[in-house]
C-alpha atoms as a PDB file:
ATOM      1  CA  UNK A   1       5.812  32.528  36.379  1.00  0.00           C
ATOM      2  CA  UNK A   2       3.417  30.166  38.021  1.00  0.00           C
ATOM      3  CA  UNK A   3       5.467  29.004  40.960  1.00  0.00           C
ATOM      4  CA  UNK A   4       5.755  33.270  41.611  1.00  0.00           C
ATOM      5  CA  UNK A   5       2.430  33.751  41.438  1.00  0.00           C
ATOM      6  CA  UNK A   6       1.924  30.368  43.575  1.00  0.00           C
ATOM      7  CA  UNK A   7       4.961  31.814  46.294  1.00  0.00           C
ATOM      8  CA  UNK A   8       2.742  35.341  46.217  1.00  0.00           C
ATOM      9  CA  UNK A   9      -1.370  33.367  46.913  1.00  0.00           C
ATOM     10  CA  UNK A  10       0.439  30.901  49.720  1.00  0.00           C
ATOM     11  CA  UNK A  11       2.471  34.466  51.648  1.00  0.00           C
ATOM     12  CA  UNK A  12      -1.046  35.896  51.606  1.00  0.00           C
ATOM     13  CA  UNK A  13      -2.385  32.972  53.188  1.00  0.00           C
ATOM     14  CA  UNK A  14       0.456  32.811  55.779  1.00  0.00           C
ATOM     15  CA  UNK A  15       0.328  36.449  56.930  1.00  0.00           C
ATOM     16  CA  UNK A  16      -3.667  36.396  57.052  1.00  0.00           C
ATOM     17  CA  UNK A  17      -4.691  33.586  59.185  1.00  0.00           C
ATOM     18  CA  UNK A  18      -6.889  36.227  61.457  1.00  0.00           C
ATOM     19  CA  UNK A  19      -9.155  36.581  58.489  1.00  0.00           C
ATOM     20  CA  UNK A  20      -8.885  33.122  57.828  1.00  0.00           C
ATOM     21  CA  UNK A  21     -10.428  32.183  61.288  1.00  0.00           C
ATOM     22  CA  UNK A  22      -7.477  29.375  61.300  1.00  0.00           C
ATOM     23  CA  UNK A  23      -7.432  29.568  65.124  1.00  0.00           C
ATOM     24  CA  UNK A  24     -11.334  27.899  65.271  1.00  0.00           C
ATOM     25  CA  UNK A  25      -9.469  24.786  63.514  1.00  0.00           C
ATOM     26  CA  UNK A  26      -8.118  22.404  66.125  1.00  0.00           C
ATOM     27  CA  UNK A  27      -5.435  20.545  63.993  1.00  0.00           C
ATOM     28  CA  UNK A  28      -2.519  21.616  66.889  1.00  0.00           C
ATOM     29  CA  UNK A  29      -5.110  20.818  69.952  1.00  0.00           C
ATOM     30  CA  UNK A  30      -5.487  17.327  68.421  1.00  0.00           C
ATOM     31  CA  UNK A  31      -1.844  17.072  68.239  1.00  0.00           C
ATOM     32  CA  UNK A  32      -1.037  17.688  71.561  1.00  0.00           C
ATOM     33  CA  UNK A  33      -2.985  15.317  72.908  1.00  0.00           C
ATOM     34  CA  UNK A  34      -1.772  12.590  71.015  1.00  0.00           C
ATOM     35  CA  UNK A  35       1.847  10.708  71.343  1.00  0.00           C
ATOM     36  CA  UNK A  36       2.757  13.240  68.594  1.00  0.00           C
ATOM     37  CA  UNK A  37       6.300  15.454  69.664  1.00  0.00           C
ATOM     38  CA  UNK A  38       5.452  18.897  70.194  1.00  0.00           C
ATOM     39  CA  UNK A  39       8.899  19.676  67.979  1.00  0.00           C
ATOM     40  CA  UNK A  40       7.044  17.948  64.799  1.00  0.00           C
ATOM     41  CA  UNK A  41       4.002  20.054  64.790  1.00  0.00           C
ATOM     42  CA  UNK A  42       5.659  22.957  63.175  1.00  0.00           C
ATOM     43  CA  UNK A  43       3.125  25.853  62.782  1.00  0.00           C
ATOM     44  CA  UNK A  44       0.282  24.815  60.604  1.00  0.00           C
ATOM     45  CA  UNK A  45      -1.467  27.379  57.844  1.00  0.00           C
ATOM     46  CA  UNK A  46      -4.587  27.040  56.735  1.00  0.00           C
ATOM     47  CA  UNK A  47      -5.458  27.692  53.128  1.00  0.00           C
ATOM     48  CA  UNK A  48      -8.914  28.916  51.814  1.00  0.00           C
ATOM     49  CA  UNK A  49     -10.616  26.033  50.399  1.00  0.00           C
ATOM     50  CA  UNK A  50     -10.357  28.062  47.144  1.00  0.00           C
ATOM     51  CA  UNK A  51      -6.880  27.349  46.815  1.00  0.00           C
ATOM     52  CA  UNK A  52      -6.095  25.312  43.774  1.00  0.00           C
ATOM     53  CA  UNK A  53      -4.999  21.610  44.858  1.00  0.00           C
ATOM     54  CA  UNK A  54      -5.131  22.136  48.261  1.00  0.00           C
ATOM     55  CA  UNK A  55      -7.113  19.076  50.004  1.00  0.00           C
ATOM     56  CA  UNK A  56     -10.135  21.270  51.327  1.00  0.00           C
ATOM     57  CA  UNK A  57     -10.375  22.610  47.241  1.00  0.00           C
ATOM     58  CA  UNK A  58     -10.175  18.492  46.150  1.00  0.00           C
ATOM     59  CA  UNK A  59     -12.930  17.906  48.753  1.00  0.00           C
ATOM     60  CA  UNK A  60     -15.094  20.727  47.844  1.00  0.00           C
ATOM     61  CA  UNK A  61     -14.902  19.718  44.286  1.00  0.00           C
ATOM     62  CA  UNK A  62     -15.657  16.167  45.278  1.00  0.00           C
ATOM     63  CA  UNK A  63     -18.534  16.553  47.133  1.00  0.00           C
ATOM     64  CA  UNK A  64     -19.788  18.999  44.385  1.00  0.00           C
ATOM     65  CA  UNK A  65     -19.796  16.336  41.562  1.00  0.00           C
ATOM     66  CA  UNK A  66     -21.416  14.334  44.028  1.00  0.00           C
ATOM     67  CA  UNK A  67     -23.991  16.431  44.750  1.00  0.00           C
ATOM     68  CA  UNK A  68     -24.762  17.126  40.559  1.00  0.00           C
ATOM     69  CA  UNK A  69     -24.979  13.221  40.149  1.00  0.00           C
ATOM     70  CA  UNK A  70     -27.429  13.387  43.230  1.00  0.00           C
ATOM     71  CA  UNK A  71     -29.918  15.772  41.408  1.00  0.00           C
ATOM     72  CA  UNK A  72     -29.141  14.967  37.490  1.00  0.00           C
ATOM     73  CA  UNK A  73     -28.830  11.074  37.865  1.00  0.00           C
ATOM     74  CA  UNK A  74     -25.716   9.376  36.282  1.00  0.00           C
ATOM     75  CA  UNK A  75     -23.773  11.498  33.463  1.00  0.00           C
ATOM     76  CA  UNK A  76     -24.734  10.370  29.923  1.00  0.00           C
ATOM     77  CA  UNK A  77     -21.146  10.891  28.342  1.00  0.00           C
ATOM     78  CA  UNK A  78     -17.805  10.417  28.944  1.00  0.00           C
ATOM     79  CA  UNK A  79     -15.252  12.548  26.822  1.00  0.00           C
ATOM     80  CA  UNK A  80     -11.615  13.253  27.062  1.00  0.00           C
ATOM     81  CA  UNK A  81      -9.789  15.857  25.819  1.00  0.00           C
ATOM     82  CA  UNK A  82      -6.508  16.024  24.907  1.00  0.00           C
ATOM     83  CA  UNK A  83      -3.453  18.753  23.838  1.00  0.00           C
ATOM     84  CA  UNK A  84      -1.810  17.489  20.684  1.00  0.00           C
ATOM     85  CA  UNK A  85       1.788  19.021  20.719  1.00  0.00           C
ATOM     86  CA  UNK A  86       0.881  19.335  16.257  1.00  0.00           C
ATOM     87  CA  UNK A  87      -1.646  22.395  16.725  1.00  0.00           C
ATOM     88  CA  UNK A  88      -0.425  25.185  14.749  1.00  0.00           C
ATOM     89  CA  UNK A  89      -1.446  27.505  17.282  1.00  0.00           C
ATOM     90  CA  UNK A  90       1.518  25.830  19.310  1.00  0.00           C
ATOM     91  CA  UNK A  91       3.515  24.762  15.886  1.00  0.00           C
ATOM     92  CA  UNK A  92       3.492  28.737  14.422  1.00  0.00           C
ATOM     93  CA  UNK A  93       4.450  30.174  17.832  1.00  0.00           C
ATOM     94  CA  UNK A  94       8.024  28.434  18.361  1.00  0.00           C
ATOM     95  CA  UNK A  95      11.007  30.407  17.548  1.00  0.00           C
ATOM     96  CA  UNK A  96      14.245  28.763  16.415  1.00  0.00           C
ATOM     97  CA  UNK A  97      15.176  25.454  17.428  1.00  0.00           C
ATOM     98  CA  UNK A  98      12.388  25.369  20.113  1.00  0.00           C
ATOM     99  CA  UNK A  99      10.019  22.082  19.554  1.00  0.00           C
ATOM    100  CA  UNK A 100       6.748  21.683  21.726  1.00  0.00           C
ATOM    101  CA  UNK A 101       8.106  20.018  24.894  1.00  0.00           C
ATOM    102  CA  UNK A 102      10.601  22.828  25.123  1.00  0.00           C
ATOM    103  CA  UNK A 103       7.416  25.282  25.726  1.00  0.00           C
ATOM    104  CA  UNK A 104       4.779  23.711  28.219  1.00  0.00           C
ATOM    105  CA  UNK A 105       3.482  27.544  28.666  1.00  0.00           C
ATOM    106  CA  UNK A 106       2.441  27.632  25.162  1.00  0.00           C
ATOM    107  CA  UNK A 107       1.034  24.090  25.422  1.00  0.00           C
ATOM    108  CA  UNK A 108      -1.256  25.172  28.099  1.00  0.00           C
ATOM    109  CA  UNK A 109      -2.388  28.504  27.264  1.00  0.00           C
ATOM    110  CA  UNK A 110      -3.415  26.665  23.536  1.00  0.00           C
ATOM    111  CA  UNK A 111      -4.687  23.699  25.609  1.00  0.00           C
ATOM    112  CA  UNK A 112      -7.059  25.864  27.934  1.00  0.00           C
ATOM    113  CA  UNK A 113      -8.160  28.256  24.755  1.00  0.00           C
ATOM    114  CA  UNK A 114      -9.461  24.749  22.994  1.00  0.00           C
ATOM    115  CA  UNK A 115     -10.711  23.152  26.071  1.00  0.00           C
ATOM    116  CA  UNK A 116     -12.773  26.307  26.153  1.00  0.00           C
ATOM    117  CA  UNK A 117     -14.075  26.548  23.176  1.00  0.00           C
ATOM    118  CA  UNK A 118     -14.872  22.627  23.040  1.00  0.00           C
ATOM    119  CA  UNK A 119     -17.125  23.390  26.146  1.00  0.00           C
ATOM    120  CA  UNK A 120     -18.863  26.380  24.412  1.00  0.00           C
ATOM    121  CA  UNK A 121     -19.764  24.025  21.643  1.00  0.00           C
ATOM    122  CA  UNK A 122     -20.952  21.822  24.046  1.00  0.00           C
ATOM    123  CA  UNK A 123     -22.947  24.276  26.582  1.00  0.00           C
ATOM    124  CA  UNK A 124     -24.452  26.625  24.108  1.00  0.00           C
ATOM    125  CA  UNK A 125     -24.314  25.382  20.720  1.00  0.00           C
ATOM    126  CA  UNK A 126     -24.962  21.999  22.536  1.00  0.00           C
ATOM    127  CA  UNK A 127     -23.640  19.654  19.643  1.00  0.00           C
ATOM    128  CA  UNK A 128     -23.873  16.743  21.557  1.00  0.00           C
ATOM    129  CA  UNK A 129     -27.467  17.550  22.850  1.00  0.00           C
ATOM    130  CA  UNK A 130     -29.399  19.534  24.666  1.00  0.00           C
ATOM    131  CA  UNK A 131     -26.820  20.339  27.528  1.00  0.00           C
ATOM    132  CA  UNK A 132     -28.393  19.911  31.616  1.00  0.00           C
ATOM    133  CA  UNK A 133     -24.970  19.936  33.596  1.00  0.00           C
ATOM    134  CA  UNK A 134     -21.461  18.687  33.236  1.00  0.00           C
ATOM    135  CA  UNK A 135     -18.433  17.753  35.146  1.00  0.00           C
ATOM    136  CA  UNK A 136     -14.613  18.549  34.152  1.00  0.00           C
ATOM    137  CA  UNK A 137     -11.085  17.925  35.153  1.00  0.00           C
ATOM    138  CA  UNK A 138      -7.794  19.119  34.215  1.00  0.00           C
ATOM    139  CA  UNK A 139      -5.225  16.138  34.320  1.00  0.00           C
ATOM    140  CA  UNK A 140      -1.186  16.325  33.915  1.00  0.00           C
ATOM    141  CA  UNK A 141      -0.179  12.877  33.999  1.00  0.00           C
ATOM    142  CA  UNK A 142       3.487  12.849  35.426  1.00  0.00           C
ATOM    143  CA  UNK A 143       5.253  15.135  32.426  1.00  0.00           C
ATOM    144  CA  UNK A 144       2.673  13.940  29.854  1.00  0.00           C
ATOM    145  CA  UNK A 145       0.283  16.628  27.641  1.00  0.00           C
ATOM    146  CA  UNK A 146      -2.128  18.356  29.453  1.00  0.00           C
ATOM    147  CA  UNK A 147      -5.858  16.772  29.261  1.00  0.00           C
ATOM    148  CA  UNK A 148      -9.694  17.054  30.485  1.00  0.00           C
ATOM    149  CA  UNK A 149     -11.940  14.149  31.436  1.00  0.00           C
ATOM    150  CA  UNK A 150     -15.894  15.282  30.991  1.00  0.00           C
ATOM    151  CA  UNK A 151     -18.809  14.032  32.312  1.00  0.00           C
ATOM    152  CA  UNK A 152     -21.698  15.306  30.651  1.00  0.00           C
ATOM    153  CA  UNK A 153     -25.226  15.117  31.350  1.00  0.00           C
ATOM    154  CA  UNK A 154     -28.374  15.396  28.840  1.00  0.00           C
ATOM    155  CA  UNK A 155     -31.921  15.610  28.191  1.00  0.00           C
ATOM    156  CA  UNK A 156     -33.518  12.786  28.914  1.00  0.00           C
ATOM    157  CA  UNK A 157     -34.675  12.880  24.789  1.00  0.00           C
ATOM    158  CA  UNK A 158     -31.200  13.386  24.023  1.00  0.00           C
ATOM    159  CA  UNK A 159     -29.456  10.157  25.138  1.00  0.00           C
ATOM    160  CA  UNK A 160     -29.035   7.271  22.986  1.00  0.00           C
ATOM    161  CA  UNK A 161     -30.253   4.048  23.421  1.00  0.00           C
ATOM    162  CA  UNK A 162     -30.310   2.931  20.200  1.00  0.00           C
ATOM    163  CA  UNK A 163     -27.162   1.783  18.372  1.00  0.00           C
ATOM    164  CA  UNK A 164     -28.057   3.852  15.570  1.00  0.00           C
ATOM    165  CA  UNK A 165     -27.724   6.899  17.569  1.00  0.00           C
ATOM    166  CA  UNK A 166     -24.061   5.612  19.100  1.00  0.00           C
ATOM    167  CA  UNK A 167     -22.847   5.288  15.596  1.00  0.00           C
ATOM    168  CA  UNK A 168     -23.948   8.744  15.045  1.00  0.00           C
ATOM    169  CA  UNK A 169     -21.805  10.062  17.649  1.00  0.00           C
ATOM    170  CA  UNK A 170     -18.910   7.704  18.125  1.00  0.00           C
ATOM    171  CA  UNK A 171     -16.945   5.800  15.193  1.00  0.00           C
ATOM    172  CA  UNK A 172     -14.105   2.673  16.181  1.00  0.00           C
ATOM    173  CA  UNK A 173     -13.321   2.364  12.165  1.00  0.00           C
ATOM    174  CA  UNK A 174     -11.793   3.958   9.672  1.00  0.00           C
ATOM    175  CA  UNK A 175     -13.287   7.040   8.212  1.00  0.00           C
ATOM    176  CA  UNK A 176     -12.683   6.156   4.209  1.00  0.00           C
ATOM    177  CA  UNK A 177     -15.549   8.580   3.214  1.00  0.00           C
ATOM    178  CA  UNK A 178     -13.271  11.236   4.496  1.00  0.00           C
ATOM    179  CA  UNK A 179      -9.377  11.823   3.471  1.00  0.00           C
ATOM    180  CA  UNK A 180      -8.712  14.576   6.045  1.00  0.00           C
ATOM    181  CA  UNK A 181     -10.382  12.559   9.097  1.00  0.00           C
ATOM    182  CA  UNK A 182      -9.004   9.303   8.241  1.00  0.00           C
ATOM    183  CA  UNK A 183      -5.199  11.215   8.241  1.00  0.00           C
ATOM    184  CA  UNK A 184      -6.044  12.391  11.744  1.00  0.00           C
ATOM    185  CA  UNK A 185      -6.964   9.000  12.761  1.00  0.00           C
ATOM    186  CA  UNK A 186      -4.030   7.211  11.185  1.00  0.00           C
ATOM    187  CA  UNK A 187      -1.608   9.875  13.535  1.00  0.00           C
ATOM    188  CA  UNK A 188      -3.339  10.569  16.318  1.00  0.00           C
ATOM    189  CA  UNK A 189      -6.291   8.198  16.757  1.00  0.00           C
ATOM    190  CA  UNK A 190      -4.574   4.678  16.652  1.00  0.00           C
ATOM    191  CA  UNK A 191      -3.467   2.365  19.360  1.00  0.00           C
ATOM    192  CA  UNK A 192      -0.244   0.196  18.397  1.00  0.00           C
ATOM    193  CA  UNK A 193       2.059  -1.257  16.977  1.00  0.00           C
ATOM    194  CA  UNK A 194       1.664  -4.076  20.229  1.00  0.00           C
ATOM    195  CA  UNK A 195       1.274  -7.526  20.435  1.00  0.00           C
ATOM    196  CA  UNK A 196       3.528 -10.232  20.628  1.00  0.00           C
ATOM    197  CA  UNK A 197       5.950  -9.229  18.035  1.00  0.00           C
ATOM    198  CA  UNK A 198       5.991  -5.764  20.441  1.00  0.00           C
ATOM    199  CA  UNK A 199       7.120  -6.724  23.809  1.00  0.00           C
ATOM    200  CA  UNK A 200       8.511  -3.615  25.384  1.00  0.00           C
ATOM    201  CA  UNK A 201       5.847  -1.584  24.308  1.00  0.00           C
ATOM    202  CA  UNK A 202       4.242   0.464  27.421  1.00  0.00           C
ATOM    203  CA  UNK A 203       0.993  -1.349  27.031  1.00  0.00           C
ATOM    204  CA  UNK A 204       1.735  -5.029  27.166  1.00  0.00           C
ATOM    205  CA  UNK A 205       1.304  -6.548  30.242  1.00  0.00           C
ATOM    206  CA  UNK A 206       2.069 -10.323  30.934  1.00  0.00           C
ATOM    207  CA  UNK A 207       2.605 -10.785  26.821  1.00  0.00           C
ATOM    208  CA  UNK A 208      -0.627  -8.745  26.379  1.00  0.00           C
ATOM    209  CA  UNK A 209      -1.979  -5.745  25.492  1.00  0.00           C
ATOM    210  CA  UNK A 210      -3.276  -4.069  28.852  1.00  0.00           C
ATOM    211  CA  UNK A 211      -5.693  -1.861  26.950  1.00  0.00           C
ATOM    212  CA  UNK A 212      -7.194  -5.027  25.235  1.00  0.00           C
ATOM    213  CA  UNK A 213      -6.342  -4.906  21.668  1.00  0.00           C
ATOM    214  CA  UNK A 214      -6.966  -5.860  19.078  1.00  0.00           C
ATOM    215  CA  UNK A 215     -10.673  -5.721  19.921  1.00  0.00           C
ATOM    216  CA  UNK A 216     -12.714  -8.265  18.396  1.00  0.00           C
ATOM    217  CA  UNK A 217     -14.717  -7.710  15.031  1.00  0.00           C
ATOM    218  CA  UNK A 218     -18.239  -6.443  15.575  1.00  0.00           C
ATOM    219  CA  UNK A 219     -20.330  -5.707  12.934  1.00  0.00           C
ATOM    220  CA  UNK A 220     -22.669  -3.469  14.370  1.00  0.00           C
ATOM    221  CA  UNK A 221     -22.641  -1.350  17.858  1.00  0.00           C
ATOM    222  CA  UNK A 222     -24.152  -3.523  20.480  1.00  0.00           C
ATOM    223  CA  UNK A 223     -25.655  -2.302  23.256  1.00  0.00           C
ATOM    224  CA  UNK A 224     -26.262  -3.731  27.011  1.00  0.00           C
ATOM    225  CA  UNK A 225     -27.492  -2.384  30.496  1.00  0.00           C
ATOM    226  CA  UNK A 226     -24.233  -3.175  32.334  1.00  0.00           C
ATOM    227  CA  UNK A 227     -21.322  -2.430  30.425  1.00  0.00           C
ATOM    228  CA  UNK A 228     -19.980  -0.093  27.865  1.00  0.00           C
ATOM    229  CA  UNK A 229     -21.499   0.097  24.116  1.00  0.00           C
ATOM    230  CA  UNK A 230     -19.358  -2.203  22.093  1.00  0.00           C
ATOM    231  CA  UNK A 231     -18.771   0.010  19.189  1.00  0.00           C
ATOM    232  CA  UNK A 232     -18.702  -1.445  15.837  1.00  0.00           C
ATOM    233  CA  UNK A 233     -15.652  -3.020  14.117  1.00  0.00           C
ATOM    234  CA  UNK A 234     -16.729  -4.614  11.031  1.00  0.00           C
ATOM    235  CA  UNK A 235     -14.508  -6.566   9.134  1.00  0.00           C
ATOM    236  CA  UNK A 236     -14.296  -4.934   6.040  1.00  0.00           C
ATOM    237  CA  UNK A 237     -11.143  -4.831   4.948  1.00  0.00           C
ATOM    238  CA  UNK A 238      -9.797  -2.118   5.336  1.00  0.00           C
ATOM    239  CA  UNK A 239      -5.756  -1.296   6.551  1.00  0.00           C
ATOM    240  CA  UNK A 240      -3.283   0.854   6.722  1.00  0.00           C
ATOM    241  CA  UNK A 241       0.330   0.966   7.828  1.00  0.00           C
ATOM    242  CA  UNK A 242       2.170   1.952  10.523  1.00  0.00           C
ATOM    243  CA  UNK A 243       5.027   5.237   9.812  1.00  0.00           C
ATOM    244  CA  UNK A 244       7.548   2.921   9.327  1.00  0.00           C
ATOM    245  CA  UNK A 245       5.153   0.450   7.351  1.00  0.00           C
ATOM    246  CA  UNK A 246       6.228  -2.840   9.619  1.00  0.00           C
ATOM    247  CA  UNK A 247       3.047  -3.068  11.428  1.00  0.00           C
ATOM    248  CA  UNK A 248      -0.612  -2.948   9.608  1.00  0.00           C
ATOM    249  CA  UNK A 249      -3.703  -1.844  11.252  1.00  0.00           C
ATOM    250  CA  UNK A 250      -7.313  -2.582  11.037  1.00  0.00           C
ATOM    251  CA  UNK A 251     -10.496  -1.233  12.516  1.00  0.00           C
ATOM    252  CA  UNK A 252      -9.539  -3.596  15.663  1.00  0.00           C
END
């Protein structure tokens, strides 16, 4: 359905160049007076800089970001969002024999209703502060699950700089206070089984873990003008096991 509706925007912009005002660009001109053959021009159309993906879109969006950075200062958080295959809006909708991967459609129309929502929670319920101006992207990483990278900018009153107001926010440790959170962090929120005893896993690099863990223990969040918060990783004790219970974890 999408590559039809893609065929249908790009034969609009190929039989309406006129409107365009394609002939005031001088791609060809340049062309021809370089050591380019006139054979390998072909016969160039140019695409609104609407068009989703194009590079004139890319640059537009670039130079937008840049431009909210400019006037806001530098973003205050970083968030990423990400489609998990398990939602029972996706989960609910398969018919027979039909598992996630088989239906990327329904993975995306789920995927945009939450990334939605997430920002209305954001913009106007403003959960994570009073909301000034944010920055999104939609990411497909080769065949991998649809996600969004935000950048979101607050009140000056609303960003932390204390680590007591990090921990409020962001947690590296295992929820115990709370069965149903700590179950979505054993399945979705933990990095491993790697290490040396884990070789061909896609993270180690060189004999170690390109993502850096384990991470070392931290009692408490520490803060510092240069570099990300190191969150707190305090070692109390606390483990559980991998699915096939060979490989225990930690709050590293």
């Amino acid at each position: 359905m999408f590559a039809c509706v893609d065929d249908t925007v790009l034969s609009w912009h190929r039989l309406n160049q006129d409107i365009i005002r394609a002939d005031l660009y001088a791609g060809v001109i340049d062309a021809l007076r370089s050591d380019v053959a006139n054979q390998n021009i072909g016969r160039p159309v140019i695409l609104y800089a609407s068009y989703h993906g194009d590079d004139r879109h890319i640059a537009r969006c670039y130079q937008n970001a840049v431009a909210i950075v400019r006037y806001l200062g530098k973003p205050t958080k970083f968030l990423t969002f990400t489609a998990n295959p398990s939602w029972q809006e996706i989960t609910r909708c398969l018919e027979h024999g039909q598992t996630p991967d088989s239906r990327p459609d329904l993975i995306a129309i789920v995927f945009r209703l939450k990334l939605n929502a997430f920002l209305h929670d954001i913009k106007k319920r403003q959960v994570c502060g009073r909301y000034i101006g944010g920055i999104h992207v939609i990411e497909y990483q080769k065949r991998g699950l649809p996600h969004a990278h935000i950048l979101l900018f607050l009140h000056e009153d609303d960003v932390p700089r204390r680590s007591e107001q990090v921990d409020e926010m962001v947690s590296a440790q295992m929820p115990t206070n709370c069965p149903a959170l700590a179950e979505i962090v054993e399945s979705q929120l933990t990095h491993g089984p790697c290490g040396p005893g884990y070789p061909n896993t896609p993270c180690m690099k060189n004999g170690r873990c390109s993502k850096g863990y384990p991470k070392r223990w931290y009692e408490a969040t520490v803060l510092s003008e240069d570099s990300y918060p190191k969150y707190a990783r305090p070692n109390n004790g606390v483990t559980w096991n991998s699915a096939n219970g060979r490989f225990t974890f930690d709050n590293r």
